[in-house]
N, C-alpha and C. Protein backbone atom coordinates (compact mmCIF):
# COMPACT_ATOMS: atom_id res chain seq x y z
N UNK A 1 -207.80 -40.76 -3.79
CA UNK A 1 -206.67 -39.96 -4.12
C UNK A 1 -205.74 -39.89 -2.91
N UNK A 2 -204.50 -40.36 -3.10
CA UNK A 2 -203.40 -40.05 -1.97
C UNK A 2 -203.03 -38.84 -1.84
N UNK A 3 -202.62 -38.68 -0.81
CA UNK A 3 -201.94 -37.76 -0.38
C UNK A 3 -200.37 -37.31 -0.85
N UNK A 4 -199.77 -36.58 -1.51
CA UNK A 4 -197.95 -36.57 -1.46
C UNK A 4 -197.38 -36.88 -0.20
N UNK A 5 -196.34 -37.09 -0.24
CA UNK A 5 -195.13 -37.06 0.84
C UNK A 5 -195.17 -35.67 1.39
N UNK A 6 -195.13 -35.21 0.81
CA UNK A 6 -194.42 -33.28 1.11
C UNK A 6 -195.71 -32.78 1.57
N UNK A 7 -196.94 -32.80 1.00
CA UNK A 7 -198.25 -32.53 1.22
C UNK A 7 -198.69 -31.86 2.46
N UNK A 8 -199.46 -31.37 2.91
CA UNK A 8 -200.00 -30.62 4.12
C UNK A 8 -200.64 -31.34 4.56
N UNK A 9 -201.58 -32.22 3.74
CA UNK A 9 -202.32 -33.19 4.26
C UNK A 9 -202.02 -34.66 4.82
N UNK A 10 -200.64 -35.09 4.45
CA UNK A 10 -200.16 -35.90 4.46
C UNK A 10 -199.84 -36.36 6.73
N UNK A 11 -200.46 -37.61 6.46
CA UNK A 11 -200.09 -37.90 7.84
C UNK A 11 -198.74 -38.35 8.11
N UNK A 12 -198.57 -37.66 9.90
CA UNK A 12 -197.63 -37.83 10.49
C UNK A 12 -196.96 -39.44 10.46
N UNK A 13 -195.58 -39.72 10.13
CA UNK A 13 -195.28 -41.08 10.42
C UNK A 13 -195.54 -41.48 12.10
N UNK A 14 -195.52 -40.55 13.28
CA UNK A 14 -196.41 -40.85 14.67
C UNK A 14 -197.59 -41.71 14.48
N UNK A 15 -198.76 -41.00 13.64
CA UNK A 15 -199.74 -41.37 13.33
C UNK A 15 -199.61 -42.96 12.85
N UNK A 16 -198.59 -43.39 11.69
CA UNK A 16 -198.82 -44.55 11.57
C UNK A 16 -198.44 -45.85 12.77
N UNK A 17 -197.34 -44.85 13.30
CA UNK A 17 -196.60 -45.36 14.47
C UNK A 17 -197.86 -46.42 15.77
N UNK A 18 -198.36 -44.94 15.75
CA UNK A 18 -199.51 -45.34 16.99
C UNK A 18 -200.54 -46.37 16.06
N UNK A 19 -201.09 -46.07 15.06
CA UNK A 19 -202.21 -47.41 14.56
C UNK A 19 -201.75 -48.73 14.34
N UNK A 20 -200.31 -48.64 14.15
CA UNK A 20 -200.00 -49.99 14.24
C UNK A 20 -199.53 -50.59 15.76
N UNK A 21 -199.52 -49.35 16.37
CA UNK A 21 -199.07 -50.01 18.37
C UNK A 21 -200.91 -50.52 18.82
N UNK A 22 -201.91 -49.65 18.14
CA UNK A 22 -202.80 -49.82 18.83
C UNK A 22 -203.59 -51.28 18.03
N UNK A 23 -203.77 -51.52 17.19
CA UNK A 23 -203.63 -52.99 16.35
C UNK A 23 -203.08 -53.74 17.01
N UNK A 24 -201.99 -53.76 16.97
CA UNK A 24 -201.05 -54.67 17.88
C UNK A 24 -201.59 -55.09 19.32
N UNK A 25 -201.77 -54.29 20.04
CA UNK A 25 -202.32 -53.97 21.51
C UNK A 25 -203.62 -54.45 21.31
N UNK A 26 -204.46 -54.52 20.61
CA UNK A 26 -205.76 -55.42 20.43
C UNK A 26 -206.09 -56.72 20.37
N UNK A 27 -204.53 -56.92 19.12
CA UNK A 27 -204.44 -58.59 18.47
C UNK A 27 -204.07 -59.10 20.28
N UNK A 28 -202.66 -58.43 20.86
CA UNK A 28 -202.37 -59.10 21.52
C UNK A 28 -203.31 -59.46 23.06
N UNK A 29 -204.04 -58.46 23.54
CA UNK A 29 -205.15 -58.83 24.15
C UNK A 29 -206.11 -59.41 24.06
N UNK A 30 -206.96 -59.39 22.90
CA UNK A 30 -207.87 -60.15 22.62
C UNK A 30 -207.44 -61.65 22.76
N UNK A 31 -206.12 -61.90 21.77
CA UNK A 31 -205.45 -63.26 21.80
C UNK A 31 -205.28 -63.77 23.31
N UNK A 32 -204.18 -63.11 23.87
CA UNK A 32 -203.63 -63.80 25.36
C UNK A 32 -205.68 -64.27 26.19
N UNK A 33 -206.33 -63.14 25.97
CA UNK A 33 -207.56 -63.97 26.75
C UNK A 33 -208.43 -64.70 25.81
N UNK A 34 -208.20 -65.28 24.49
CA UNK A 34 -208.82 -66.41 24.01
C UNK A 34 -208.14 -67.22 24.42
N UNK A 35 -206.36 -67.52 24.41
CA UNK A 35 -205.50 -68.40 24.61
C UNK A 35 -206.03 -69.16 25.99
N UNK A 36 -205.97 -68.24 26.87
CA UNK A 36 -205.78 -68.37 28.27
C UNK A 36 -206.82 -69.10 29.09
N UNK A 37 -208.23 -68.51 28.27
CA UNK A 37 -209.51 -68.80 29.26
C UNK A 37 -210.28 -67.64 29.51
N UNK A 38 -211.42 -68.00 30.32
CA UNK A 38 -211.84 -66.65 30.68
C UNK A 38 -211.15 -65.92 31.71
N UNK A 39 -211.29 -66.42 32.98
CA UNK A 39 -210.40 -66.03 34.03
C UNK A 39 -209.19 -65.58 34.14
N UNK A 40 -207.90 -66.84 33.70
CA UNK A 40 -206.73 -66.61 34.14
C UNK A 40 -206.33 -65.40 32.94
N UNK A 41 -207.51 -65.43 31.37
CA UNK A 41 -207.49 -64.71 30.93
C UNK A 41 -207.14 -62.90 30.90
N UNK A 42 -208.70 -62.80 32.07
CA UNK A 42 -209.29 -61.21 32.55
C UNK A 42 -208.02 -61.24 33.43
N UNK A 43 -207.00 -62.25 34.30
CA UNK A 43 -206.01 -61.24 35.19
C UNK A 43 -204.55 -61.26 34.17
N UNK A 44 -204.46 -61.78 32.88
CA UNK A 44 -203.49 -61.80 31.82
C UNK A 44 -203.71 -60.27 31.30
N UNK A 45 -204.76 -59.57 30.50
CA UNK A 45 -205.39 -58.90 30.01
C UNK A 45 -205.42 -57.63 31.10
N UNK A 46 -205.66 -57.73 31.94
CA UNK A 46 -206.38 -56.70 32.93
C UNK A 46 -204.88 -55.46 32.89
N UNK A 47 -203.95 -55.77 33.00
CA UNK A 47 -202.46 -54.58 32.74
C UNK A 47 -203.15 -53.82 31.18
N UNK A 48 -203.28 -55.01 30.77
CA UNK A 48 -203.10 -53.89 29.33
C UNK A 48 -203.99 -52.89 28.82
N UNK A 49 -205.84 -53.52 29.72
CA UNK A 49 -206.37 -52.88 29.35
C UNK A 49 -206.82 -51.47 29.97
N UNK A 50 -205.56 -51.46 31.03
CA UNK A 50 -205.75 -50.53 32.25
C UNK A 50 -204.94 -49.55 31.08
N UNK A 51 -204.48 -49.20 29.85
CA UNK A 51 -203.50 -48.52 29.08
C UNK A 51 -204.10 -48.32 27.97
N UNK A 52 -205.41 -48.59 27.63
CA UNK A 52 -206.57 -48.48 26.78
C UNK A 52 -206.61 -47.07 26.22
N UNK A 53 -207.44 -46.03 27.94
CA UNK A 53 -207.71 -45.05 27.53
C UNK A 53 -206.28 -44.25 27.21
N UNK A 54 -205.52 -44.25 27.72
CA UNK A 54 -204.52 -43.39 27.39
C UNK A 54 -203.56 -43.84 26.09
N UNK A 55 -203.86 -44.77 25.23
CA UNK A 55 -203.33 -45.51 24.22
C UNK A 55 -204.01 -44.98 23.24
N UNK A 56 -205.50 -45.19 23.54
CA UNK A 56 -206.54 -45.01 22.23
C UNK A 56 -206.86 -43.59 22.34
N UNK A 57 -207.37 -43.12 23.57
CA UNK A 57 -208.43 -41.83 23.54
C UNK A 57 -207.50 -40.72 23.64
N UNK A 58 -206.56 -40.65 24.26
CA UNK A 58 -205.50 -39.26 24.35
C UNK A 58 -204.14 -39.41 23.66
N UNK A 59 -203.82 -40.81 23.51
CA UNK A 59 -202.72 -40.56 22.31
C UNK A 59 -201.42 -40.36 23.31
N UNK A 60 -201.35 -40.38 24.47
CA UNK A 60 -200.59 -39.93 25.40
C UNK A 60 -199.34 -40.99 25.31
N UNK A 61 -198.17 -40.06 25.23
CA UNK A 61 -196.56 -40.58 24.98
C UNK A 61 -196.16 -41.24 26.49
N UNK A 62 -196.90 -40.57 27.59
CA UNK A 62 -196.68 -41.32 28.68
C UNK A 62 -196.93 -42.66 29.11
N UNK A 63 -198.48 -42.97 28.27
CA UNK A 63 -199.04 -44.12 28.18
C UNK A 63 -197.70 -44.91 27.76
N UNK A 64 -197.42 -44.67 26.41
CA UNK A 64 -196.67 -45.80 25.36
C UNK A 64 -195.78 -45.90 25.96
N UNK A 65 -194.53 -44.98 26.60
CA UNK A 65 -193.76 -44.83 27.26
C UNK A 65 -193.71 -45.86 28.22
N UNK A 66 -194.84 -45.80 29.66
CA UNK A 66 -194.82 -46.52 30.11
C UNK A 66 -195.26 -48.39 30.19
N UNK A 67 -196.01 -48.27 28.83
CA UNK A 67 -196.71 -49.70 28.25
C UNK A 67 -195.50 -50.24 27.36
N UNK A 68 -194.35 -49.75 27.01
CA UNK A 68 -193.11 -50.78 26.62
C UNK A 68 -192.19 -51.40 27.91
N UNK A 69 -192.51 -50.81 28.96
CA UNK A 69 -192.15 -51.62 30.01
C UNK A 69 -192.80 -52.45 30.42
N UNK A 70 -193.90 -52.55 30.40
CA UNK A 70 -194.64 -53.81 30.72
C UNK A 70 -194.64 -54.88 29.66
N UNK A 71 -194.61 -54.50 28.09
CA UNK A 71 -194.70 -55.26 27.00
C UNK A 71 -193.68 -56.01 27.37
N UNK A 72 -192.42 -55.60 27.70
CA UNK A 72 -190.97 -56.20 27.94
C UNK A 72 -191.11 -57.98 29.01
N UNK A 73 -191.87 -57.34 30.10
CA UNK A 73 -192.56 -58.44 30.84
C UNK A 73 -193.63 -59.40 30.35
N UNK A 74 -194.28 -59.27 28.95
CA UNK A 74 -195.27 -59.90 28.78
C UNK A 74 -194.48 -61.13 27.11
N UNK A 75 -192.98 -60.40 26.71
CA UNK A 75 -192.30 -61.23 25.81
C UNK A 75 -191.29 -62.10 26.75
N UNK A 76 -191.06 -61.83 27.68
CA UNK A 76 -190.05 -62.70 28.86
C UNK A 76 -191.07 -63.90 29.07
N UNK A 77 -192.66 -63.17 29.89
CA UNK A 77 -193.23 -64.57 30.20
C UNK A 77 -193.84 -65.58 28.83
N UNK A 78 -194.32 -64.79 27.95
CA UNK A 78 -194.40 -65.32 26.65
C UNK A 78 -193.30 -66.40 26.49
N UNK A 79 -191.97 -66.11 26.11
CA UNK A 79 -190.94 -66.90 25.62
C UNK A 79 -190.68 -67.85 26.67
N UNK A 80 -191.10 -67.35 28.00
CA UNK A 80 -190.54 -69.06 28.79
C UNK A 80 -191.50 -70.46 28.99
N UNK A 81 -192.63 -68.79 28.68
CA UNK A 81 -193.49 -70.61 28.41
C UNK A 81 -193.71 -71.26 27.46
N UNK A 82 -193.76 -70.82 26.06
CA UNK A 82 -192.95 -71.75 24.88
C UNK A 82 -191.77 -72.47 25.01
N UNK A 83 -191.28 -71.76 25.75
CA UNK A 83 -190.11 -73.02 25.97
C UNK A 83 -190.33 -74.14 27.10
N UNK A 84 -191.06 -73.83 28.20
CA UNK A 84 -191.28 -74.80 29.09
C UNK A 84 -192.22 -76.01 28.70
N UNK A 85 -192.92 -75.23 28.05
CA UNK A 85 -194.13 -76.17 27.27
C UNK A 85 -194.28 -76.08 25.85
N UNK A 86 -193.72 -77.05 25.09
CA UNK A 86 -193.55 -77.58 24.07
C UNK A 86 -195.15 -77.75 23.22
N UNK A 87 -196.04 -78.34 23.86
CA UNK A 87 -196.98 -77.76 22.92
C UNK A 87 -197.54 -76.20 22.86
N UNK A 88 -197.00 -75.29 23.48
CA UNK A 88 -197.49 -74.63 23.58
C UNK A 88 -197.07 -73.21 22.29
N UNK A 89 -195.57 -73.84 22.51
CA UNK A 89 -194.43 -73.22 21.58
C UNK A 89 -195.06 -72.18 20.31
N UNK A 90 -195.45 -72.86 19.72
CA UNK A 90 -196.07 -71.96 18.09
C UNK A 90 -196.72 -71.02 19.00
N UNK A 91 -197.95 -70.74 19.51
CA UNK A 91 -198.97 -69.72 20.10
C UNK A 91 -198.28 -68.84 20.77
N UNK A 92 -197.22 -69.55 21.83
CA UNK A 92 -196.05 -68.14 22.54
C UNK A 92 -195.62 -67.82 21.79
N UNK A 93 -194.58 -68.04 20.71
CA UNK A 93 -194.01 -67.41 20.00
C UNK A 93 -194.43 -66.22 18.78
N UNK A 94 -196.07 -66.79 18.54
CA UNK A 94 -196.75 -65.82 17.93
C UNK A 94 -197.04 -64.74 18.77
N UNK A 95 -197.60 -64.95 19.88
CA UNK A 95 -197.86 -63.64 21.46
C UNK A 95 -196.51 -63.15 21.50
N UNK A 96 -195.41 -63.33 21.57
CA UNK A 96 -194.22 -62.80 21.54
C UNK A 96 -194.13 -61.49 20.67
N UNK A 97 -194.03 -62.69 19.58
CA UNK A 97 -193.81 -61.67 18.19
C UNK A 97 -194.76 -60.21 17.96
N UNK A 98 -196.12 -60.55 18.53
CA UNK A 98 -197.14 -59.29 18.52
C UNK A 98 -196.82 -58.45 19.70
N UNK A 99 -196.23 -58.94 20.74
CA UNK A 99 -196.13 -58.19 21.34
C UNK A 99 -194.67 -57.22 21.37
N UNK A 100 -193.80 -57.76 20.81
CA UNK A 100 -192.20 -57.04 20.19
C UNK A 100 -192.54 -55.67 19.34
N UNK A 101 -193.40 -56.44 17.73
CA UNK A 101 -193.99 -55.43 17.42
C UNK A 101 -194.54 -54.08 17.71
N UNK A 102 -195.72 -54.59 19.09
CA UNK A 102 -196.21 -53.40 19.78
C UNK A 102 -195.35 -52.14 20.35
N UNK A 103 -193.99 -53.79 21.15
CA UNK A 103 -193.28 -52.51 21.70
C UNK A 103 -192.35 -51.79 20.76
N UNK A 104 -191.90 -52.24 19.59
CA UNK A 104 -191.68 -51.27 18.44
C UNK A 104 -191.93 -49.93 17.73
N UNK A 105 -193.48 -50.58 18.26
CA UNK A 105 -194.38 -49.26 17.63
C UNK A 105 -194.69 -48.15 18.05
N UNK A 106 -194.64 -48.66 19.78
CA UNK A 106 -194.83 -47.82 20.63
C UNK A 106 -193.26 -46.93 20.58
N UNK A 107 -192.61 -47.73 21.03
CA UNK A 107 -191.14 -46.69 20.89
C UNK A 107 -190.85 -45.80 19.91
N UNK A 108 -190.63 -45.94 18.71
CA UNK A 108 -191.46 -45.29 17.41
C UNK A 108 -192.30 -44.15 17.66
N UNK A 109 -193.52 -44.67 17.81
CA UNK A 109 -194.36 -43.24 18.25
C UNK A 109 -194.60 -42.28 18.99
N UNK A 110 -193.71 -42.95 20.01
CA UNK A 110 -193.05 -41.64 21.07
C UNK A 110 -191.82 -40.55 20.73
N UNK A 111 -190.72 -41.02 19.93
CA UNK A 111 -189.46 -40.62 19.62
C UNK A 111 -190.47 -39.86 18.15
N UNK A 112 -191.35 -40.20 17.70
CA UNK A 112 -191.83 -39.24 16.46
C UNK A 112 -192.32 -38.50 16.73
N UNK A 113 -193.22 -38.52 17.71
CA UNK A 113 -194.32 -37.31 18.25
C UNK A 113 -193.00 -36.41 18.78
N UNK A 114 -191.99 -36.53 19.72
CA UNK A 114 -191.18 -35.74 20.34
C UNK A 114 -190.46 -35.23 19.08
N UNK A 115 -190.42 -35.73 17.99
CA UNK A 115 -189.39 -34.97 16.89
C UNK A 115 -190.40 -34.32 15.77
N UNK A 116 -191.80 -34.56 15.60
CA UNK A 116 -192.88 -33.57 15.23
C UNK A 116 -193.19 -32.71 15.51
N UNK A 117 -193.00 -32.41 17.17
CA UNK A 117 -193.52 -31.13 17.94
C UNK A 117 -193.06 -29.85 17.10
N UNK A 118 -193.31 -29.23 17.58
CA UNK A 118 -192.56 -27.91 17.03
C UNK A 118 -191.56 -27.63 18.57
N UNK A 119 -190.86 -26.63 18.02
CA UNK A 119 -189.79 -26.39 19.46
C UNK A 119 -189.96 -25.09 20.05
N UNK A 120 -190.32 -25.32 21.34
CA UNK A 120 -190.42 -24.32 22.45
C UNK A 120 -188.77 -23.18 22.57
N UNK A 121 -189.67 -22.06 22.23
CA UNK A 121 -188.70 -20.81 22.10
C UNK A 121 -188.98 -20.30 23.79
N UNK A 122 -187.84 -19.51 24.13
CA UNK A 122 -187.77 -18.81 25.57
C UNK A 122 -189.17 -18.18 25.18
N UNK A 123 -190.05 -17.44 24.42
CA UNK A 123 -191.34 -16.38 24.69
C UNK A 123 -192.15 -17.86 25.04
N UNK A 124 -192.31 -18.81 24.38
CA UNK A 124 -193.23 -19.98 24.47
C UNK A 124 -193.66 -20.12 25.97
N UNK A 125 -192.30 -20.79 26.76
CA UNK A 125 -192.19 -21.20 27.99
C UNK A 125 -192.05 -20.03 28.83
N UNK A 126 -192.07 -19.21 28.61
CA UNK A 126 -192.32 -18.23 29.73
C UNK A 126 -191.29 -17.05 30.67
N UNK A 127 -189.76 -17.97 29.99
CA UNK A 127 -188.40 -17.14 30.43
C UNK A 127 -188.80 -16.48 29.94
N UNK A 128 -187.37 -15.18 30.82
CA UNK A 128 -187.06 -14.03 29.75
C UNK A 128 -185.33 -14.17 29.78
């Protein structure tokens, strides 16, 4: 049985926001270190998975926040080496594409969680 739209029970669009950043963030790690190898793999991989706990276990907007700046660096080197290397082309462009996504999702789930909150009244924060 679904849930309504309007519903109480109904999950946050954040919520979908983040399961599809954290999907994403899996495909694209797991992938870049099958692509890569083992090695040059673990130092391809090793940024992203340093963004794990704060992605998966706390949900933290700072994490995502700061993991679309790095995503940004990982579709630059993606796209030049499909282009430098011609066989390589299809596989970058797929790592690209998962990783655009991610940073989609992530941006998304930060700008939702900040417009879900509820809003801090002067008694909240502590003025008077």
């Amino acid at each position: 049985m679904s849930a309504a739209v309007g519903s109480k029970h109904a999950r946050p669009l954040s919520f979908w926001a983040w399961v599809c950043a954290v999907v994403a963030h899996m495909v694209l790690a797991n992938g870049l270190w099958v692509w890569t190898g083992l090695l040059p793999g673990l130092l391809v991989v090793l940024p992203l998975a340093a963004a794990v706990p704060g992605l998966i276990v706390k949900r933290s907007t700072y994490t995502a926040g700061w993991m679309t700046l790095l995503l940004v660096l990982y579709v630059a080197g993606l796209l030049s080496e499909g282009f430098s290397i011609p066989s390589r082309r299809t596989l970058a462009a797929v790592f690209a594409s998962v990783a655009m996504i991610e940073f989609i999702a992530l941006v998304l789930f930060v700008r939702l969680t900040a417009r879900e909150k509820p809003p801090v009244t002067a008694r909240q924060s502590g003025s008077s």
